[in-house]
N, C-alpha and C. Protein backbone atom coordinates (compact mmCIF):
# COMPACT_ATOMS: atom_id res chain seq x y z
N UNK A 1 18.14 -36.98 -23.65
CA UNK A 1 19.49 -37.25 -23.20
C UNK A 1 19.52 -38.53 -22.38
N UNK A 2 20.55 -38.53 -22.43
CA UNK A 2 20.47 -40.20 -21.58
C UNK A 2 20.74 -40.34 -20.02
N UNK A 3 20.46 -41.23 -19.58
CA UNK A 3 20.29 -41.19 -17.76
C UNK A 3 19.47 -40.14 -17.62
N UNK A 4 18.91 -39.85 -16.21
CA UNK A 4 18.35 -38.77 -16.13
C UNK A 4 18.67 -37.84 -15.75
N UNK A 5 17.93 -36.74 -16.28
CA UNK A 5 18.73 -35.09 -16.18
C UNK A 5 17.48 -34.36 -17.08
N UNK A 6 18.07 -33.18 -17.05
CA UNK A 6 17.20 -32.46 -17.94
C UNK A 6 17.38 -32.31 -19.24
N UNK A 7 16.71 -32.08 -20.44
CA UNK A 7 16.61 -32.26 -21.58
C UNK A 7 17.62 -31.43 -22.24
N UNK A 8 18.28 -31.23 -23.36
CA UNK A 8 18.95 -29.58 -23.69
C UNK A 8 18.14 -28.70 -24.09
N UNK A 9 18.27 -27.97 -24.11
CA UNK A 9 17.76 -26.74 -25.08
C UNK A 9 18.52 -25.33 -25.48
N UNK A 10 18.52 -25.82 -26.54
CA UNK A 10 19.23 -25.11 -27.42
C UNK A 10 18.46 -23.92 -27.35
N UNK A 11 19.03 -22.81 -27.96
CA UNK A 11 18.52 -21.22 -28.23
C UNK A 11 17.60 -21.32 -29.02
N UNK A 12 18.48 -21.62 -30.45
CA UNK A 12 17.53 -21.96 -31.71
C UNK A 12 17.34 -23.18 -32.31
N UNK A 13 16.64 -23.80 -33.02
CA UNK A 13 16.69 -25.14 -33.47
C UNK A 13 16.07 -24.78 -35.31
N UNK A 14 16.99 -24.97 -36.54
CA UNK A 14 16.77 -24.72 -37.52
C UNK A 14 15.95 -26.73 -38.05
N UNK A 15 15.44 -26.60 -38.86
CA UNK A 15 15.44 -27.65 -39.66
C UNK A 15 15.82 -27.20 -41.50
N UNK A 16 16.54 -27.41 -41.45
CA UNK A 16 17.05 -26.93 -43.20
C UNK A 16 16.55 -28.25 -44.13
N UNK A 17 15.97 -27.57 -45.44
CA UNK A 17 16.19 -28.85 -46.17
C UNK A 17 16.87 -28.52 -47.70
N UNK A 18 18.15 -29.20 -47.96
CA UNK A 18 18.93 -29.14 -48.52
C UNK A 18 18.93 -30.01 -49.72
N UNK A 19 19.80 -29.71 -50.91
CA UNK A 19 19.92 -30.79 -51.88
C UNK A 19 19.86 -32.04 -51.72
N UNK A 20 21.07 -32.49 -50.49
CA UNK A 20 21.12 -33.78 -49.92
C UNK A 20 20.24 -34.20 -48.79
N UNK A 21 19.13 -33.59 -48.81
CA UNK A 21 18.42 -34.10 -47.29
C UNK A 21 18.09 -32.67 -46.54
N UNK A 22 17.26 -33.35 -45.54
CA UNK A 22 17.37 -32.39 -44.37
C UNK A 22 18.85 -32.44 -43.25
N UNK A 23 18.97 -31.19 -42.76
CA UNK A 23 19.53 -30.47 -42.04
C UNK A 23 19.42 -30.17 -40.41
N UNK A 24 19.34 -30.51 -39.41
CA UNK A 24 19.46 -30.17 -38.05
C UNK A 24 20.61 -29.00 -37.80
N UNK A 25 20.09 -28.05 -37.20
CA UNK A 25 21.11 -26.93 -37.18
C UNK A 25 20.42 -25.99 -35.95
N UNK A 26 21.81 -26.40 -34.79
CA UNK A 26 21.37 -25.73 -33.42
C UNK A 26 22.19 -25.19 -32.91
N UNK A 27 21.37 -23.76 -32.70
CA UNK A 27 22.15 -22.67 -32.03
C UNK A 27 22.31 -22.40 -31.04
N UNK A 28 23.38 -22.02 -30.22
CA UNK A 28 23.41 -21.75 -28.88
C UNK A 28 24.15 -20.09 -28.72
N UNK A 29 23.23 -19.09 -28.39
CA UNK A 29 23.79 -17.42 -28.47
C UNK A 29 24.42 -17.67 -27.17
N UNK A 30 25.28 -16.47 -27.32
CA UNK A 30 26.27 -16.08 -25.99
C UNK A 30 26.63 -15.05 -26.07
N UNK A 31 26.74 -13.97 -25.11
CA UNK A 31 26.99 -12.99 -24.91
C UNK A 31 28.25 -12.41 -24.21
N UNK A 32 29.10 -13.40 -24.01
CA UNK A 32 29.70 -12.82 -22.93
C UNK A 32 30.17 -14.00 -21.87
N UNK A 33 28.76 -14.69 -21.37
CA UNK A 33 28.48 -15.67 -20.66
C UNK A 33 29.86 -17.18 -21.15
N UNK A 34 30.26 -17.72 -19.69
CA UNK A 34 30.91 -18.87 -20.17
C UNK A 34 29.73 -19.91 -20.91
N UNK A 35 30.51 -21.08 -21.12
CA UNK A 35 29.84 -22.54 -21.45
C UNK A 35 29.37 -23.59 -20.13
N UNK A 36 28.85 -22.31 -18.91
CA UNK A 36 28.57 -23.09 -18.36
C UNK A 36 29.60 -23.67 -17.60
N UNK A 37 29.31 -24.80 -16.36
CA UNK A 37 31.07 -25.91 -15.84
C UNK A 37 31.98 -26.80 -16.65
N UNK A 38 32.66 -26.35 -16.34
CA UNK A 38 33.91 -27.65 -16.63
C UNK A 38 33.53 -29.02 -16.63
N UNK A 39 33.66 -29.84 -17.18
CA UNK A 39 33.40 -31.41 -16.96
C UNK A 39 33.86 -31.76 -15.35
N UNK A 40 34.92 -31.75 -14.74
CA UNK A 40 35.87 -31.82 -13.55
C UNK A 40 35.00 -30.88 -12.81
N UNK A 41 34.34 -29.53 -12.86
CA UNK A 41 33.30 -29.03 -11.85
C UNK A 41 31.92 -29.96 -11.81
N UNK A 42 31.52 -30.20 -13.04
CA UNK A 42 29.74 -30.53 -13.01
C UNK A 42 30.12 -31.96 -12.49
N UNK A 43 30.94 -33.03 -12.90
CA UNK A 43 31.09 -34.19 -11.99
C UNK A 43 31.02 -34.47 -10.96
N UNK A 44 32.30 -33.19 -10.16
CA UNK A 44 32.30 -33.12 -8.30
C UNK A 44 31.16 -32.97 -8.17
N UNK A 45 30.57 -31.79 -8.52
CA UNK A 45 29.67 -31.66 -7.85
C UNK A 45 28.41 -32.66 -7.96
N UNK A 46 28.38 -33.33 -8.88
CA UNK A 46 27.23 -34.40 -9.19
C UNK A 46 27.48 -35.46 -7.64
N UNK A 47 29.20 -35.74 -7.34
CA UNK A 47 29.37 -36.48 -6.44
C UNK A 47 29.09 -36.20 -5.05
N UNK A 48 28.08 -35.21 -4.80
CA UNK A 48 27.80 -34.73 -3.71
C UNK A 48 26.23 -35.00 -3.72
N UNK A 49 25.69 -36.19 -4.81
CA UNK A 49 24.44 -36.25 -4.78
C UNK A 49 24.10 -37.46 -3.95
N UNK A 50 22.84 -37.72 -3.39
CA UNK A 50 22.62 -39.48 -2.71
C UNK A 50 23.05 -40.28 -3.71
N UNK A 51 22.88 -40.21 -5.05
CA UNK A 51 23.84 -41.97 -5.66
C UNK A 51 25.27 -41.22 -6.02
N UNK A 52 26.17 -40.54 -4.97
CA UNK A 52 27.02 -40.15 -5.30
C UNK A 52 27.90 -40.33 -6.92
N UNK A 53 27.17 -39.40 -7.10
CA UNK A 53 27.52 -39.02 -9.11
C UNK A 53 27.34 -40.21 -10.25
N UNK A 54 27.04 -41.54 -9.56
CA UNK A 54 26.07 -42.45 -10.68
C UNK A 54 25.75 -41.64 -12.01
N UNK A 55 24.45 -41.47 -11.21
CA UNK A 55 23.61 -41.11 -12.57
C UNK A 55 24.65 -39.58 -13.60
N UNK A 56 25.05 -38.95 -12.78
CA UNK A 56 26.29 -38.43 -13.54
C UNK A 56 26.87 -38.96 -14.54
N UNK A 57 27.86 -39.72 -13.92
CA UNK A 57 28.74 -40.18 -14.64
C UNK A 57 27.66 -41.63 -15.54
N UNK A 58 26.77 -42.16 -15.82
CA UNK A 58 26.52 -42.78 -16.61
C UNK A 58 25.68 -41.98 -17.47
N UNK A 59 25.03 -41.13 -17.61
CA UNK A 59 24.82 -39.64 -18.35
C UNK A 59 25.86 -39.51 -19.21
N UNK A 60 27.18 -38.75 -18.51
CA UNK A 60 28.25 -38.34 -19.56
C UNK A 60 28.76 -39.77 -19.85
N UNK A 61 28.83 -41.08 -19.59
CA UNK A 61 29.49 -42.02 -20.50
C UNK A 61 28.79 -41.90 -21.46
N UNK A 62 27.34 -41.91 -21.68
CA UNK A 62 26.29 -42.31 -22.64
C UNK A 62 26.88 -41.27 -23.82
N UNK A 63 26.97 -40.20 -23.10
CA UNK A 63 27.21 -38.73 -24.18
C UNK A 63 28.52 -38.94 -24.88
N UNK A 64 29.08 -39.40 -23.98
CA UNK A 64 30.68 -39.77 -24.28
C UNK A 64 30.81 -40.73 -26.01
N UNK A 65 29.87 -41.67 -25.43
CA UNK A 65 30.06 -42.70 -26.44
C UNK A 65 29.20 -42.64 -27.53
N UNK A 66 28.18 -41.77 -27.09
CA UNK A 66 27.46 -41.51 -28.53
C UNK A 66 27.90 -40.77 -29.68
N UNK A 67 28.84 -39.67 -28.76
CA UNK A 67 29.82 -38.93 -29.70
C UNK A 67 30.90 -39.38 -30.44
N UNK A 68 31.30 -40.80 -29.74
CA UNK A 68 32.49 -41.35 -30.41
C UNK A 68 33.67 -40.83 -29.71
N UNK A 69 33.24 -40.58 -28.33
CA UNK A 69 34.14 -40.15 -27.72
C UNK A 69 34.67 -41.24 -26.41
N UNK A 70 34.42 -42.47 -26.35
CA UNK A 70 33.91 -43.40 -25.90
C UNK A 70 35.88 -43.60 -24.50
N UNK A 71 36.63 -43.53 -25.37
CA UNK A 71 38.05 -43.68 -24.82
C UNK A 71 37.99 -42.37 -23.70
N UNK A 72 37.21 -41.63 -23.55
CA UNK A 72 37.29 -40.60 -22.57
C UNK A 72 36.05 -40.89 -21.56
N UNK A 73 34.91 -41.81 -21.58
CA UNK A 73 34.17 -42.51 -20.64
C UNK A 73 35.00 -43.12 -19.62
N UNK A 74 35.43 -42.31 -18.31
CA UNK A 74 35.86 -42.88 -17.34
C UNK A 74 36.12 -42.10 -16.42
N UNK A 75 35.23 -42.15 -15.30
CA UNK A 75 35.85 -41.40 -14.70
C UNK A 75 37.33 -41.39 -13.44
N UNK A 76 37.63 -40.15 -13.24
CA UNK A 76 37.00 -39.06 -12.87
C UNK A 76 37.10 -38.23 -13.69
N UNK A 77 37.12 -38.44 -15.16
CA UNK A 77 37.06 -37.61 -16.16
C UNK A 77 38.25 -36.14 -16.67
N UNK A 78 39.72 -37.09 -16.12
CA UNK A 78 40.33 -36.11 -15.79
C UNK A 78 40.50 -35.65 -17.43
N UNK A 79 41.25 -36.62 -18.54
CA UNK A 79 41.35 -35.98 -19.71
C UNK A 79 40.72 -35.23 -20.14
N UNK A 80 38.95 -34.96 -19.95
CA UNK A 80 38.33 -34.41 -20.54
C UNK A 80 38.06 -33.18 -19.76
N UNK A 81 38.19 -33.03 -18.26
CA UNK A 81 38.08 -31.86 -16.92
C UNK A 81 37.81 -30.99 -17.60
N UNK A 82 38.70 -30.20 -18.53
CA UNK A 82 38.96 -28.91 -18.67
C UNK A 82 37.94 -28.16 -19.84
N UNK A 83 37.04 -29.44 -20.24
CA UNK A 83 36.25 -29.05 -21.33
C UNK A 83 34.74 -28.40 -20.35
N UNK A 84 33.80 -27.90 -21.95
CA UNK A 84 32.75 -27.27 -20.67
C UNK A 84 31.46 -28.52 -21.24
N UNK A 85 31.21 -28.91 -20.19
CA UNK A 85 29.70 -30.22 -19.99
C UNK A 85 28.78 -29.34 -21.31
N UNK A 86 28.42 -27.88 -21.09
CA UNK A 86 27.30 -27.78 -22.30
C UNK A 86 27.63 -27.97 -23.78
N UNK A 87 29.04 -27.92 -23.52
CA UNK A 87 29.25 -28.50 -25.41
C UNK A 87 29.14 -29.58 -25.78
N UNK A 88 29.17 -31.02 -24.86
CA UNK A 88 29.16 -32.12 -25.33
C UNK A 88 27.54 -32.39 -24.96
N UNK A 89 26.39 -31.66 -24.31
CA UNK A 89 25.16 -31.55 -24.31
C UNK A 89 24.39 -31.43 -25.49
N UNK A 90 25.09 -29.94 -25.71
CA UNK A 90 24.50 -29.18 -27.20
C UNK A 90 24.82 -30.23 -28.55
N UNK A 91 25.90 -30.71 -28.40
CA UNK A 91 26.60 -30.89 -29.80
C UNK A 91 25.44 -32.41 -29.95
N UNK A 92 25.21 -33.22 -28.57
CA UNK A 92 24.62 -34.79 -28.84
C UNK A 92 22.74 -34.50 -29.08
N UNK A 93 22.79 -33.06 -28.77
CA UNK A 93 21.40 -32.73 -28.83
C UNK A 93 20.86 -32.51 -30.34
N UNK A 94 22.21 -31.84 -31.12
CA UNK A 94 22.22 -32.10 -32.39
C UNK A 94 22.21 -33.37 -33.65
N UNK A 95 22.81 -34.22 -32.63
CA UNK A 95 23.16 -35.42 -33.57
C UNK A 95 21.73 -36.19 -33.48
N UNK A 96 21.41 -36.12 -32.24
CA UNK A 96 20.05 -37.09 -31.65
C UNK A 96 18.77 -36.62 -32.83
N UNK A 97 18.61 -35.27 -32.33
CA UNK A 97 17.75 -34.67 -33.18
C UNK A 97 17.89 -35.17 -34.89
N UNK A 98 19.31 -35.23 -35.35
CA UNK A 98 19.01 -35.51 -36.79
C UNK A 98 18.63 -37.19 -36.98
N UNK A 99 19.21 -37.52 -36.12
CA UNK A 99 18.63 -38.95 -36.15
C UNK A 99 17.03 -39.22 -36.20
N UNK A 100 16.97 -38.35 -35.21
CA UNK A 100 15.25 -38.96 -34.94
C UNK A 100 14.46 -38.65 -36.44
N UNK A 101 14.74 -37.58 -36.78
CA UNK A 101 14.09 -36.62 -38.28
C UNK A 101 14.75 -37.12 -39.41
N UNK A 102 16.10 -38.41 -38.95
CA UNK A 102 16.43 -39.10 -40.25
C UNK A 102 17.08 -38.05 -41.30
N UNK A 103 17.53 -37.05 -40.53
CA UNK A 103 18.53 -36.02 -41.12
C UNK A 103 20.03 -36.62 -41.55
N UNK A 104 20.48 -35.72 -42.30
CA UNK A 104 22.09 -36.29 -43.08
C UNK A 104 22.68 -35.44 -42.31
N UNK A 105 22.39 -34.26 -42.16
CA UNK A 105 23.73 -33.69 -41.60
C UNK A 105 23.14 -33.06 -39.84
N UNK A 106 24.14 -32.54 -39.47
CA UNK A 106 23.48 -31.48 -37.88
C UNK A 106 24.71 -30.84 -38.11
N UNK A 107 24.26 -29.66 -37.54
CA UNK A 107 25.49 -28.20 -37.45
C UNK A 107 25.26 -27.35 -35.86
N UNK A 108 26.25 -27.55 -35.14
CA UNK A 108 26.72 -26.98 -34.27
C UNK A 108 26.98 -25.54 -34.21
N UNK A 109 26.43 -24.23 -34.30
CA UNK A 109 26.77 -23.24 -34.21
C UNK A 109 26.35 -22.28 -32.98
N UNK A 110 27.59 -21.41 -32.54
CA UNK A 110 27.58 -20.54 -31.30
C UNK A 110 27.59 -19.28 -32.17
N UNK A 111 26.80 -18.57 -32.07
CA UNK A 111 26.36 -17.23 -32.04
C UNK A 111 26.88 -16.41 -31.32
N UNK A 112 27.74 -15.89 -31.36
CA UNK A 112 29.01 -14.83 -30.41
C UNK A 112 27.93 -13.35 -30.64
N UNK A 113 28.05 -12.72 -29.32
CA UNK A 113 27.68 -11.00 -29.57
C UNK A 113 28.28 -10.30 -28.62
N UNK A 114 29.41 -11.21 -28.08
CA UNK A 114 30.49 -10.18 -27.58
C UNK A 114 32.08 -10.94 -28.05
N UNK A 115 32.61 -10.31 -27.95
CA UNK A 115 34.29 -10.83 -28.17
C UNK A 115 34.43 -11.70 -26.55
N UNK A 116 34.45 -12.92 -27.08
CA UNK A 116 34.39 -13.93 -25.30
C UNK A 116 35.73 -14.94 -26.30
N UNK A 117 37.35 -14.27 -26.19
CA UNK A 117 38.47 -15.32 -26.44
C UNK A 117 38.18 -16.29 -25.24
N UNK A 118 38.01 -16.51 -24.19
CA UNK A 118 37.95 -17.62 -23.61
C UNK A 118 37.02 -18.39 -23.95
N UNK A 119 35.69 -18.14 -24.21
CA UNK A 119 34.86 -18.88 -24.49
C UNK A 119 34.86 -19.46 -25.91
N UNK A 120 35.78 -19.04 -27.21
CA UNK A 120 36.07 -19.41 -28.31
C UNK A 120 37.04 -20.30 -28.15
N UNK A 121 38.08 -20.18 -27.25
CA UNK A 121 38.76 -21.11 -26.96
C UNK A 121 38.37 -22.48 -26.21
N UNK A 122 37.27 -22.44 -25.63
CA UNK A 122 36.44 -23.63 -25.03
C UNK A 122 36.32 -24.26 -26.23
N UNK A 123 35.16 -23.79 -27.12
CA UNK A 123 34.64 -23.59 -28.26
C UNK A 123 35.95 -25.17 -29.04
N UNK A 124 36.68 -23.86 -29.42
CA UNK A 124 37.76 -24.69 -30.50
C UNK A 124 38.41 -26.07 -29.74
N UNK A 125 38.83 -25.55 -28.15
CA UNK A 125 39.41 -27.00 -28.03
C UNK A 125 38.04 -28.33 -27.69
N UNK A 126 37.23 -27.48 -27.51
CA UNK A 126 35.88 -29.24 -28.11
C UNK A 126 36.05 -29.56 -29.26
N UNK A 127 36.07 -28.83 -30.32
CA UNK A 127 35.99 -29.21 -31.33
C UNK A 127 37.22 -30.25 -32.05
N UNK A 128 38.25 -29.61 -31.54
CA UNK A 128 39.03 -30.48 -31.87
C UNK A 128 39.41 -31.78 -31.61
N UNK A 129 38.31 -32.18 -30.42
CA UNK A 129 38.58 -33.59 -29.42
C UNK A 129 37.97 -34.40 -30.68
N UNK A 130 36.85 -33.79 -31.75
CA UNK A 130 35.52 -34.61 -32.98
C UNK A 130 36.74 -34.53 -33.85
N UNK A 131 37.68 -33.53 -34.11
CA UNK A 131 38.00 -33.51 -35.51
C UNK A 131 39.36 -32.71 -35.24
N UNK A 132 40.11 -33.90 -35.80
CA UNK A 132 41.36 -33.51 -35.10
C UNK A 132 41.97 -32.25 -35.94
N UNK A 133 42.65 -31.49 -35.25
CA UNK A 133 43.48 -29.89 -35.87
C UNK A 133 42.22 -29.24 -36.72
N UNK A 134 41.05 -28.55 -36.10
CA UNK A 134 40.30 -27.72 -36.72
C UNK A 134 40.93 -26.63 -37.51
N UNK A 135 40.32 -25.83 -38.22
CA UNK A 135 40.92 -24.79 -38.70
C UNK A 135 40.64 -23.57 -37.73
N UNK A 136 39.45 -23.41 -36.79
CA UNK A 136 39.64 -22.57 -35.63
C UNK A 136 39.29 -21.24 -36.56
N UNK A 137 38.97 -21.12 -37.67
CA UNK A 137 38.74 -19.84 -38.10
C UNK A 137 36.73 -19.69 -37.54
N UNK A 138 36.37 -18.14 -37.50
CA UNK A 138 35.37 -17.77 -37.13
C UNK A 138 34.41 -17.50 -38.02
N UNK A 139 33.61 -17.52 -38.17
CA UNK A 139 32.49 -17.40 -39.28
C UNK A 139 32.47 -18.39 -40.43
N UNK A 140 33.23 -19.59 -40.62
CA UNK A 140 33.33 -20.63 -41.49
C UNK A 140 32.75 -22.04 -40.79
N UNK A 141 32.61 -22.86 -41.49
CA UNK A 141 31.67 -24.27 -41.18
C UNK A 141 33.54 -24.80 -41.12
N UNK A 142 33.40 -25.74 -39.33
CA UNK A 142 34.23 -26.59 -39.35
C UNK A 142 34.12 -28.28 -39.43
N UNK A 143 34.15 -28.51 -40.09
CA UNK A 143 34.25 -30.34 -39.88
C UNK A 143 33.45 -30.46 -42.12
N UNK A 144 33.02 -31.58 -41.92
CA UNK A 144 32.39 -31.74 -40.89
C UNK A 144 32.73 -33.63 -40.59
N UNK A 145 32.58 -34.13 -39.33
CA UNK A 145 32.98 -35.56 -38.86
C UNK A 145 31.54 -36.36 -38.87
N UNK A 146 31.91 -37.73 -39.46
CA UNK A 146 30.53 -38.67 -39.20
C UNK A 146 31.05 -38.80 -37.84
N UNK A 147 29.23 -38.73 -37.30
CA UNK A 147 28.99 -40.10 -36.20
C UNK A 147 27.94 -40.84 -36.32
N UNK A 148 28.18 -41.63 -36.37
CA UNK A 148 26.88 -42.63 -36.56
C UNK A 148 26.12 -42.27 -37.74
N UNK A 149 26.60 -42.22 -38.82
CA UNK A 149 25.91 -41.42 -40.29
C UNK A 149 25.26 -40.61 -40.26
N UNK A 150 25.72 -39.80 -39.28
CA UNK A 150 25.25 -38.26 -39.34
C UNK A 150 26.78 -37.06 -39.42
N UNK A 151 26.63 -36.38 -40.92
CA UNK A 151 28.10 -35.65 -41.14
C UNK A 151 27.63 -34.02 -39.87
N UNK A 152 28.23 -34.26 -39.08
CA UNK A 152 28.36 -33.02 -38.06
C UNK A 152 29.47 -32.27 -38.40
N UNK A 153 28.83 -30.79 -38.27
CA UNK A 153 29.77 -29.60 -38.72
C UNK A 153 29.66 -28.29 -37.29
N UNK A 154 30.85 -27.71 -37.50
CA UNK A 154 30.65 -26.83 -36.09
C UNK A 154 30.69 -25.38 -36.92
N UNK A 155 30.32 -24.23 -36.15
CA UNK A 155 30.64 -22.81 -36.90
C UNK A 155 30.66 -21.47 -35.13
N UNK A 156 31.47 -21.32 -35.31
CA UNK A 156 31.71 -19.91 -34.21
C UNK A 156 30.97 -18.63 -35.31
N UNK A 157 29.80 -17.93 -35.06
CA UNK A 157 30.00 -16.73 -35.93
C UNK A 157 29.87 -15.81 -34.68
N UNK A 158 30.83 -14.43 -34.98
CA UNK A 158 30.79 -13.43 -34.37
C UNK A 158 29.73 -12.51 -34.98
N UNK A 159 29.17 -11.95 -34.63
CA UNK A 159 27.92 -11.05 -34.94
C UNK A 159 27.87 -9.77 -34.16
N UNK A 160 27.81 -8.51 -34.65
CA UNK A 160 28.34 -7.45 -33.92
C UNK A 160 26.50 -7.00 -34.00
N UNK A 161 26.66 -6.14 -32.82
CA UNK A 161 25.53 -5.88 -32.12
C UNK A 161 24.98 -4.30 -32.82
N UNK A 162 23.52 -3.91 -32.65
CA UNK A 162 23.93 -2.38 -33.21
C UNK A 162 24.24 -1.75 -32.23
N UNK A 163 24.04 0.04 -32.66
CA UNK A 163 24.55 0.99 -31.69
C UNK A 163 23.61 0.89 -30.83
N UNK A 164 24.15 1.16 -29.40
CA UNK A 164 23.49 0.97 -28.61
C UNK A 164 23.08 -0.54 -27.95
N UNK A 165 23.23 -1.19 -28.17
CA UNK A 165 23.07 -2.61 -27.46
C UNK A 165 23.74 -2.79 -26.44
N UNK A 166 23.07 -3.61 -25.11
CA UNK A 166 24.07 -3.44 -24.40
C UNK A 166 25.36 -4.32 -24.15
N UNK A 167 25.12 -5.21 -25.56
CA UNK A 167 26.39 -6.11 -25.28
C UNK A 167 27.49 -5.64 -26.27
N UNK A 168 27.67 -4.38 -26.75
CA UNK A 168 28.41 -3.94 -27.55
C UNK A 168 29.51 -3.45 -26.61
């Protein structure tokens, strides 16, 4: 990742290899659990560091603009506040990765094992900042959008737990 910070890590990390190439495909499970802070939380609080939020905020520009999200590099990051920091983590952790492995595509998928509408709604409105009016349906591949000649695709699947689990 860029500036310094800690690395992502994803849940799962697939490498697929497909008709057209290889595949990058990273999972992030959730249970229940949010996405983590708000862009507008993880910033403040970055601004409470000795290079008061620097290395922050040149971190998320980097992320910003690698995504092609470059018109929202500024802070205090109000347009983007309401989004959660680990999706635009996860999603550049995907793209990076296919780059490095010279992959065609990367796929974004959240692994649901509880019914979390707020956290699907995080979910969908990131997605829609890459690709405008998603279809927002669950268990289907959304996009997918180039960046930087890599075709990125997103997928919400809900996955029901067995009997007895305790996230059922």
């Amino acid at each position: 990742m860029p500036a310094s910070g800690r690395n992502s890590s994803n849940d799962l990390y697939i490498l697929a290899v497909t008709e057209t190439g290889y595949s990058v495909i990273m999972i992030e499970s959730k249970a229940g659990e949010s996405f983590d802070e708000l862009v507008s939380d993880w910033y403040k609080g970055k601004t409470k560091n000795t290079d008061h939020g620097k290395n922050a905020s040149n971190r998320l520009n980097a992320i910003l603009c690698e995504l092609g999200l470059k018109k929202y590099a500024n802070e205090p990051y109000i347009e983007i506040g309401r989004y959660r920091y680990q999706l635009f983590h996860r999603t550049l952790s995907a793209i990076k990765e296919a780059k490095r492995i010279k992959a065609n595509n990367a796929v974004v998928i959240i692994q649901s094992f509880a019914k979390d509408p707020q956290s699907l709604d995080d979910f969908m409105g990131f997605v829609g900042l890459l690709i405008p009016n998603p279809s927002k349906q669950v268990n289907k591949l959304i996009g997918p959008v180039e960046i930087d000649g890599i075709k990125l695709s997103f997928a919400w699947l809900e996955c029901e737990c067995r009997e007895g689990s305790q996230y059922k």
